[in-house]
C-alpha atoms as a PDB file:
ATOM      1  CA  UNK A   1      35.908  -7.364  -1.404  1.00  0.00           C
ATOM      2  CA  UNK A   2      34.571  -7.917   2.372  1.00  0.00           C
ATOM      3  CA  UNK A   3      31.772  -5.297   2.323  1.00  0.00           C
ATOM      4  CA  UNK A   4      31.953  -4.928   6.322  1.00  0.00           C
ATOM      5  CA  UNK A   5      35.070  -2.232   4.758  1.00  0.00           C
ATOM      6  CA  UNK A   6      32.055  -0.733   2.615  1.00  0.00           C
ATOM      7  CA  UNK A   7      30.248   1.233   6.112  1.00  0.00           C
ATOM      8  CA  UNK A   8      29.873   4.501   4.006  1.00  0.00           C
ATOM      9  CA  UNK A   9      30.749   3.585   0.931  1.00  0.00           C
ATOM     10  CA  UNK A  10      28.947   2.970  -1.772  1.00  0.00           C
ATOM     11  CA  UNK A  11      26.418  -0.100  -2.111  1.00  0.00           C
ATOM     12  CA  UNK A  12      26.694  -2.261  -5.093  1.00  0.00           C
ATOM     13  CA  UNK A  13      23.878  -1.719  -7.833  1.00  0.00           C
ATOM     14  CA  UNK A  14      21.571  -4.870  -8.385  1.00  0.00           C
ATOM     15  CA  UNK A  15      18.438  -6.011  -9.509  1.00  0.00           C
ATOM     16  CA  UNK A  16      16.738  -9.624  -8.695  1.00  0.00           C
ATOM     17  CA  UNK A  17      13.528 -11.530  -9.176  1.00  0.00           C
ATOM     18  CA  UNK A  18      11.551 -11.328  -5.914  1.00  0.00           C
ATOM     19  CA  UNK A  19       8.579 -12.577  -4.484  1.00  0.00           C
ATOM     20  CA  UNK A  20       6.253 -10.077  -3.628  1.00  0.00           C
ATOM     21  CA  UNK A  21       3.477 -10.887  -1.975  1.00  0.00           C
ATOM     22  CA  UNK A  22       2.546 -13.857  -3.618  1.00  0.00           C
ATOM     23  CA  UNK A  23       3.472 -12.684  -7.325  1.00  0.00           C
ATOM     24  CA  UNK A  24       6.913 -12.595  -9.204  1.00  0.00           C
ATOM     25  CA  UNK A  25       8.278  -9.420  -9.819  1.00  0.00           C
ATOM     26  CA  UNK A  26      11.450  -7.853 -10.231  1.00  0.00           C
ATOM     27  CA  UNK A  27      12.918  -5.091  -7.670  1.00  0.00           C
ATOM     28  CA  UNK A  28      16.185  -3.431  -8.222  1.00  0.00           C
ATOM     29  CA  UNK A  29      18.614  -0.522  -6.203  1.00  0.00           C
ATOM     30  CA  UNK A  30      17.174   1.589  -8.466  1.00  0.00           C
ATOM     31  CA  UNK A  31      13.661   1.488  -7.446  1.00  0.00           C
ATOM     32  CA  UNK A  32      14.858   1.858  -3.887  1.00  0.00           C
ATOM     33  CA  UNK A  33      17.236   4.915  -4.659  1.00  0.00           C
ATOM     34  CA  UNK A  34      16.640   7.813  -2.420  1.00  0.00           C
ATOM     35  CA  UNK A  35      15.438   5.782   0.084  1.00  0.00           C
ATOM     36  CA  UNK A  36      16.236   3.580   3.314  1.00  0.00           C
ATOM     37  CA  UNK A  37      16.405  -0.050   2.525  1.00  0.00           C
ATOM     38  CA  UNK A  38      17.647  -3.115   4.755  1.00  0.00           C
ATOM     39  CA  UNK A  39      18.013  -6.502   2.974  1.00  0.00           C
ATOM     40  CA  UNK A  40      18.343  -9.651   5.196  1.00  0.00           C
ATOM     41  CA  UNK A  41      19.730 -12.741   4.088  1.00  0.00           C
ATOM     42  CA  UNK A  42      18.881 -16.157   5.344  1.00  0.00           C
ATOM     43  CA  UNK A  43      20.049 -19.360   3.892  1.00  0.00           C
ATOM     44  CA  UNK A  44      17.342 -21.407   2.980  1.00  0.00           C
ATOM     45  CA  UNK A  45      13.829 -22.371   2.664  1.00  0.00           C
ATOM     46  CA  UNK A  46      12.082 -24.911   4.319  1.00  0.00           C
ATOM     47  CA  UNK A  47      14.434 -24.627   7.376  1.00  0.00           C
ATOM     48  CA  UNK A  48      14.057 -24.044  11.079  1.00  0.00           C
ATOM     49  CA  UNK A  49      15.337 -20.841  12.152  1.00  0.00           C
ATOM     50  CA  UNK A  50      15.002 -19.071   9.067  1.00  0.00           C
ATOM     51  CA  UNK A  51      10.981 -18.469   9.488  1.00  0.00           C
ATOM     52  CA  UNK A  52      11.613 -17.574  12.816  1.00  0.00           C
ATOM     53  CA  UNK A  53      13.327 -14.528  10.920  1.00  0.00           C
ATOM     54  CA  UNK A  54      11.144 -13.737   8.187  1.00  0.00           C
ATOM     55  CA  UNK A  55       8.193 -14.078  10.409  1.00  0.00           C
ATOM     56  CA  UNK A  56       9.914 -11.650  12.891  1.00  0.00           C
ATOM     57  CA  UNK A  57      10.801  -8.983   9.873  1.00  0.00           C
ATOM     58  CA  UNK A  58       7.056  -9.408   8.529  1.00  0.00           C
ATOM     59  CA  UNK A  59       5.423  -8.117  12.255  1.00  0.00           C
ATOM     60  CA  UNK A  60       7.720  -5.722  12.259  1.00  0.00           C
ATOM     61  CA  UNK A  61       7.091  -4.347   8.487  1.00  0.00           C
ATOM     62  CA  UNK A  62       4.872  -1.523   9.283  1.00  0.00           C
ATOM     63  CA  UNK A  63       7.714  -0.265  11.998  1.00  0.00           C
ATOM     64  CA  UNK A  64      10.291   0.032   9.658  1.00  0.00           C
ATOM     65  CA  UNK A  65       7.864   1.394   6.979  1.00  0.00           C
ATOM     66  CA  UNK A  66       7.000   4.154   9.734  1.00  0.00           C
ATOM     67  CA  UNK A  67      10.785   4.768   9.372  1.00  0.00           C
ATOM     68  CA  UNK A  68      10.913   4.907   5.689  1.00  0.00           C
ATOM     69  CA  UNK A  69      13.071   1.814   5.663  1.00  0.00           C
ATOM     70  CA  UNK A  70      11.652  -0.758   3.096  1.00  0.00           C
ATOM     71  CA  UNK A  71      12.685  -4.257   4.207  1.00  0.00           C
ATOM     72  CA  UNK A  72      13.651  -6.976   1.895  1.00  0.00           C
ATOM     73  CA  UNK A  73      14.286 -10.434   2.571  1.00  0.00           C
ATOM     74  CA  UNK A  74      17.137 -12.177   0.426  1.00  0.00           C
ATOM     75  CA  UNK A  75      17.771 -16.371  -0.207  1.00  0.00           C
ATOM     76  CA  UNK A  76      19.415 -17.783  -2.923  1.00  0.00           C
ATOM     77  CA  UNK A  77      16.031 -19.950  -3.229  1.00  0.00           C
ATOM     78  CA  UNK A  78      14.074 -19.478  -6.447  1.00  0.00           C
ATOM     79  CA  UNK A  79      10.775 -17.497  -6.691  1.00  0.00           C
ATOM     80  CA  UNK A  80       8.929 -20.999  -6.598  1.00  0.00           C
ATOM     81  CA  UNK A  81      10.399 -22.475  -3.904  1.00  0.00           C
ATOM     82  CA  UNK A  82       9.163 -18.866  -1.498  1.00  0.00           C
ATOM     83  CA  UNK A  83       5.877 -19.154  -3.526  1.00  0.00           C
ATOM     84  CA  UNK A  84       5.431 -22.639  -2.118  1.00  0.00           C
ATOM     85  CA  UNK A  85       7.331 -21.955   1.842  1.00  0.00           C
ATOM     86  CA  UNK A  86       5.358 -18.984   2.282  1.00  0.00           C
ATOM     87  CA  UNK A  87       1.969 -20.145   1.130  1.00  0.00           C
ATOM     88  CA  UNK A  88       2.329 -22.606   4.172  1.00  0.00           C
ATOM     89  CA  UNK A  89      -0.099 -20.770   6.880  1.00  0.00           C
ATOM     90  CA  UNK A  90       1.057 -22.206   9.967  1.00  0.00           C
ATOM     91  CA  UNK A  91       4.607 -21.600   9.594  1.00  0.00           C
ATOM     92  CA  UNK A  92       3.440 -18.306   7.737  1.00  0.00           C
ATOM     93  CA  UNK A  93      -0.105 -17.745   9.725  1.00  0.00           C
ATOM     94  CA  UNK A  94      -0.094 -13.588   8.200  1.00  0.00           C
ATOM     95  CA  UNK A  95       2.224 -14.620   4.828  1.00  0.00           C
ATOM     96  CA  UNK A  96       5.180 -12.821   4.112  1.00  0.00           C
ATOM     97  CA  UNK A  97       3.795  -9.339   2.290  1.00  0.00           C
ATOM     98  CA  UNK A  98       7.334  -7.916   1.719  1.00  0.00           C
ATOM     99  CA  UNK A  99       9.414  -8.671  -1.062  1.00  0.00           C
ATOM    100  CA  UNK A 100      11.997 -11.409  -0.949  1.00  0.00           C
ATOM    101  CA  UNK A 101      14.629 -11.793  -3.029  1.00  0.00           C
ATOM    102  CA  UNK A 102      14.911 -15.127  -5.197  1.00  0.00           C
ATOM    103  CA  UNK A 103      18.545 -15.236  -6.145  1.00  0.00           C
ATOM    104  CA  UNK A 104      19.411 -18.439  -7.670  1.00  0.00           C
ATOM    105  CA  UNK A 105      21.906 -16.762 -10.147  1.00  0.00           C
ATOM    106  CA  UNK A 106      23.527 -15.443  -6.549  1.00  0.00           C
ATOM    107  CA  UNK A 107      24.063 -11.784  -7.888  1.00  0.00           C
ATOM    108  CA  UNK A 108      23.257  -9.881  -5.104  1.00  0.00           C
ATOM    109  CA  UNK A 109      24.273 -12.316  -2.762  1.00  0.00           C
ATOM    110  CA  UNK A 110      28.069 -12.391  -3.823  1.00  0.00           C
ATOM    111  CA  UNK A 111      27.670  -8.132  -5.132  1.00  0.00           C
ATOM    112  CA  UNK A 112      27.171  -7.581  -0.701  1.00  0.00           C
ATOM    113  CA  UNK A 113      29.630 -10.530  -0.022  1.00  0.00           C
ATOM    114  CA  UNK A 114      27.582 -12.500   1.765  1.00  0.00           C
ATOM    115  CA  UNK A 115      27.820 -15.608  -0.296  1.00  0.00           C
ATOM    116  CA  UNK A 116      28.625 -19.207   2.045  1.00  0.00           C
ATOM    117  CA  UNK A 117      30.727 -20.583  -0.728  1.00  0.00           C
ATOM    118  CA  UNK A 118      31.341 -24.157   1.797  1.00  0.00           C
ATOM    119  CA  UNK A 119      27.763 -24.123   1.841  1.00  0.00           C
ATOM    120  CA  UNK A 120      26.687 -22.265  -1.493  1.00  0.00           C
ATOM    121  CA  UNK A 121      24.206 -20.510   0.017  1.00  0.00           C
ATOM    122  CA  UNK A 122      24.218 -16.858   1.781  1.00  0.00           C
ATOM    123  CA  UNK A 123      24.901 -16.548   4.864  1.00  0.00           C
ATOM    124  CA  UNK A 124      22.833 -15.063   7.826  1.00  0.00           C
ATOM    125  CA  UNK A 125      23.842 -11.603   6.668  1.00  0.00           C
ATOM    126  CA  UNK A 126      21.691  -8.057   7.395  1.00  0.00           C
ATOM    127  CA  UNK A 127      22.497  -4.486   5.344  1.00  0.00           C
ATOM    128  CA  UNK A 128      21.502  -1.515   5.961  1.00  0.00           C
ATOM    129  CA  UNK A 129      21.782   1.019   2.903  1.00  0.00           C
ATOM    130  CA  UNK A 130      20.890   5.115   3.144  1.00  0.00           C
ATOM    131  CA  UNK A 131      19.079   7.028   0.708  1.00  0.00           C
ATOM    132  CA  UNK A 132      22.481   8.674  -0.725  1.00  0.00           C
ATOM    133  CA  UNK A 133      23.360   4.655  -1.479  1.00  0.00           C
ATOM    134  CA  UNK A 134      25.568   4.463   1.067  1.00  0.00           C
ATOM    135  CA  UNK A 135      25.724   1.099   3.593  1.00  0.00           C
ATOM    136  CA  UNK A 136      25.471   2.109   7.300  1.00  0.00           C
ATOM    137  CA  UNK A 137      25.550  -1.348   8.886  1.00  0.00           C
ATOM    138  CA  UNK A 138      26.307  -4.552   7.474  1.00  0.00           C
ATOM    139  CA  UNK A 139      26.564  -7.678   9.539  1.00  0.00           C
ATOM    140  CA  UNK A 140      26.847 -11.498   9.368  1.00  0.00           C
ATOM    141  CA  UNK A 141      25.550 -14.225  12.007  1.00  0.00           C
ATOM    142  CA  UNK A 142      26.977 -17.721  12.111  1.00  0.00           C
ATOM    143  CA  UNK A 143      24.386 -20.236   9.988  1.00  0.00           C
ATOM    144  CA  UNK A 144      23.197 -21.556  13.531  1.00  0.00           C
ATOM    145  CA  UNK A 145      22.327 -18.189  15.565  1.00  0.00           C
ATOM    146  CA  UNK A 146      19.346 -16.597  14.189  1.00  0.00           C
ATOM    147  CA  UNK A 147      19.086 -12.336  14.301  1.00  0.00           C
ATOM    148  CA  UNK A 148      16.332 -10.188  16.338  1.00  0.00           C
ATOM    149  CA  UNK A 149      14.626  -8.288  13.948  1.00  0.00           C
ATOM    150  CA  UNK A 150      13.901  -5.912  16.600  1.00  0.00           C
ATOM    151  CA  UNK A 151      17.169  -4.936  17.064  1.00  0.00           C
ATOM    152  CA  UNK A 152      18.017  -4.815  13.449  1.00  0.00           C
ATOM    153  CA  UNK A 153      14.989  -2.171  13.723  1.00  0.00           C
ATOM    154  CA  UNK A 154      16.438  -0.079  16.583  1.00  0.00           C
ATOM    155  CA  UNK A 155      20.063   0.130  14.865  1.00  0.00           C
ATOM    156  CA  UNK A 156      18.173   1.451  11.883  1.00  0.00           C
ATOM    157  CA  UNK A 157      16.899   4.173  13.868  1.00  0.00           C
ATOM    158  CA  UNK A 158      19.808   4.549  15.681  1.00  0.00           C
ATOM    159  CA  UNK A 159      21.479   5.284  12.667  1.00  0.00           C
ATOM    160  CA  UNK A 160      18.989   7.328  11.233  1.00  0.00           C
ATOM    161  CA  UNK A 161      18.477   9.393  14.113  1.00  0.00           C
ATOM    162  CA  UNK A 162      22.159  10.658  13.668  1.00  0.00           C
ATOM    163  CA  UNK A 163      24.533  11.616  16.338  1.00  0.00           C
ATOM    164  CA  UNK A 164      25.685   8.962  18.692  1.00  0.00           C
ATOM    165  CA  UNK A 165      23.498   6.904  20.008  1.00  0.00           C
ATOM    166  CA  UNK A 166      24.457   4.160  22.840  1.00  0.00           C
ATOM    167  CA  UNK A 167      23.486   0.432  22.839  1.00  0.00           C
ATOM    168  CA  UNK A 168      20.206   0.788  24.656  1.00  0.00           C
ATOM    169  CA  UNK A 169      18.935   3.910  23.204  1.00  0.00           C
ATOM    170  CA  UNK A 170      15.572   3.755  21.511  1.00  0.00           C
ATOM    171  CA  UNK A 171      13.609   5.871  18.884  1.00  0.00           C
ATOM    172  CA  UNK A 172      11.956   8.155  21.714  1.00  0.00           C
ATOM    173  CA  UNK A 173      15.075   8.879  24.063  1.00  0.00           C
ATOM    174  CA  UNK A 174      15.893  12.328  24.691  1.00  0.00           C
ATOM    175  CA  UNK A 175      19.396  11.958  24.325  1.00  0.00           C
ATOM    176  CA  UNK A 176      21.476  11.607  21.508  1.00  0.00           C
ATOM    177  CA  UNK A 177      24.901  13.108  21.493  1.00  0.00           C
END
């Protein structure tokens, strides 16, 4: 099922290993329930524009915290292969202190349909889900066009200010219809 049909509906219920901040741990829907959470998906580690994201995400973490949105980064990588990408300091200069999903058994990855089956890997894929469990933007980039995780951040707020909001309001504006 494409889950760009899911906007309001329901997110699927998962649970994954995940690297989290340098350790291996294991992070589920449930222990974001009642909550804001966005997962981004990128395809692989050890590749060129995928830092670009994860770095973007990480300086951007306390932002969507200030939100209440917990962030979570998603590859179908396992826990070793992050353990090892991330503990490279000048691709990584601050590390990567949110939690990424290692999902080699691709799980979550297929349970959001955002699986690359020509490639096997997930694609370039963002999701936001509310804190009834509900998704309120999914959305997948080509493999070769990396996402601004500043604007993933503004559509967040966008959505949680409620109301309609147009495409260059930002958390602050007056006006929201």
């Amino acid at each position: 099922m494409f889950m760009g049909n899911m906007i309001g509906k329901q997110a699927p219920e998962w649970s994954a290993t995940v690297y989290d901040n340098g350790k291996k741990a294991t992070l589920s829907s449930e222990d974001l329930a009642g909550g804001w959470y966005v997962i981004y998906w990128y395809p692989l580690d050890f590749t060129f524009i995928c830092p670009t994201e994860i770095v973007g995400f990480e300086s951007l973490k306390e932002e969507f915290e200030d939100d209440g949105i917990a962030v979570i980064g998603c590859s179908t990588d396992s826990y070793y292969s992050h353990n090892a990408w991330f503990a490279d300091s000048e691709i990584f200069p601050g590390g990567v202190t949110h939690p990424v999903i290692a999902d080699t058994t691709h799980k979550v990855t297929k349970a959001f349909d955002m699986m690359n089956k020509a490639v096997g890997v997930g694609f370039r894929g963002t999701v936001l889900v509310d804190p009834e469990g509900n998704v309120q933007m999914y959305s997948i980039n080509g493999m070769d066009a990396g996402r601004s995780p500043a604007e993933i951040l503004r559509t967040c707020q966008a959505t949680q200010a409620g109301g309609l909001c147009g495409a260059n309001w930002s958390k602050g504006d007056d006006y929201v219809a």
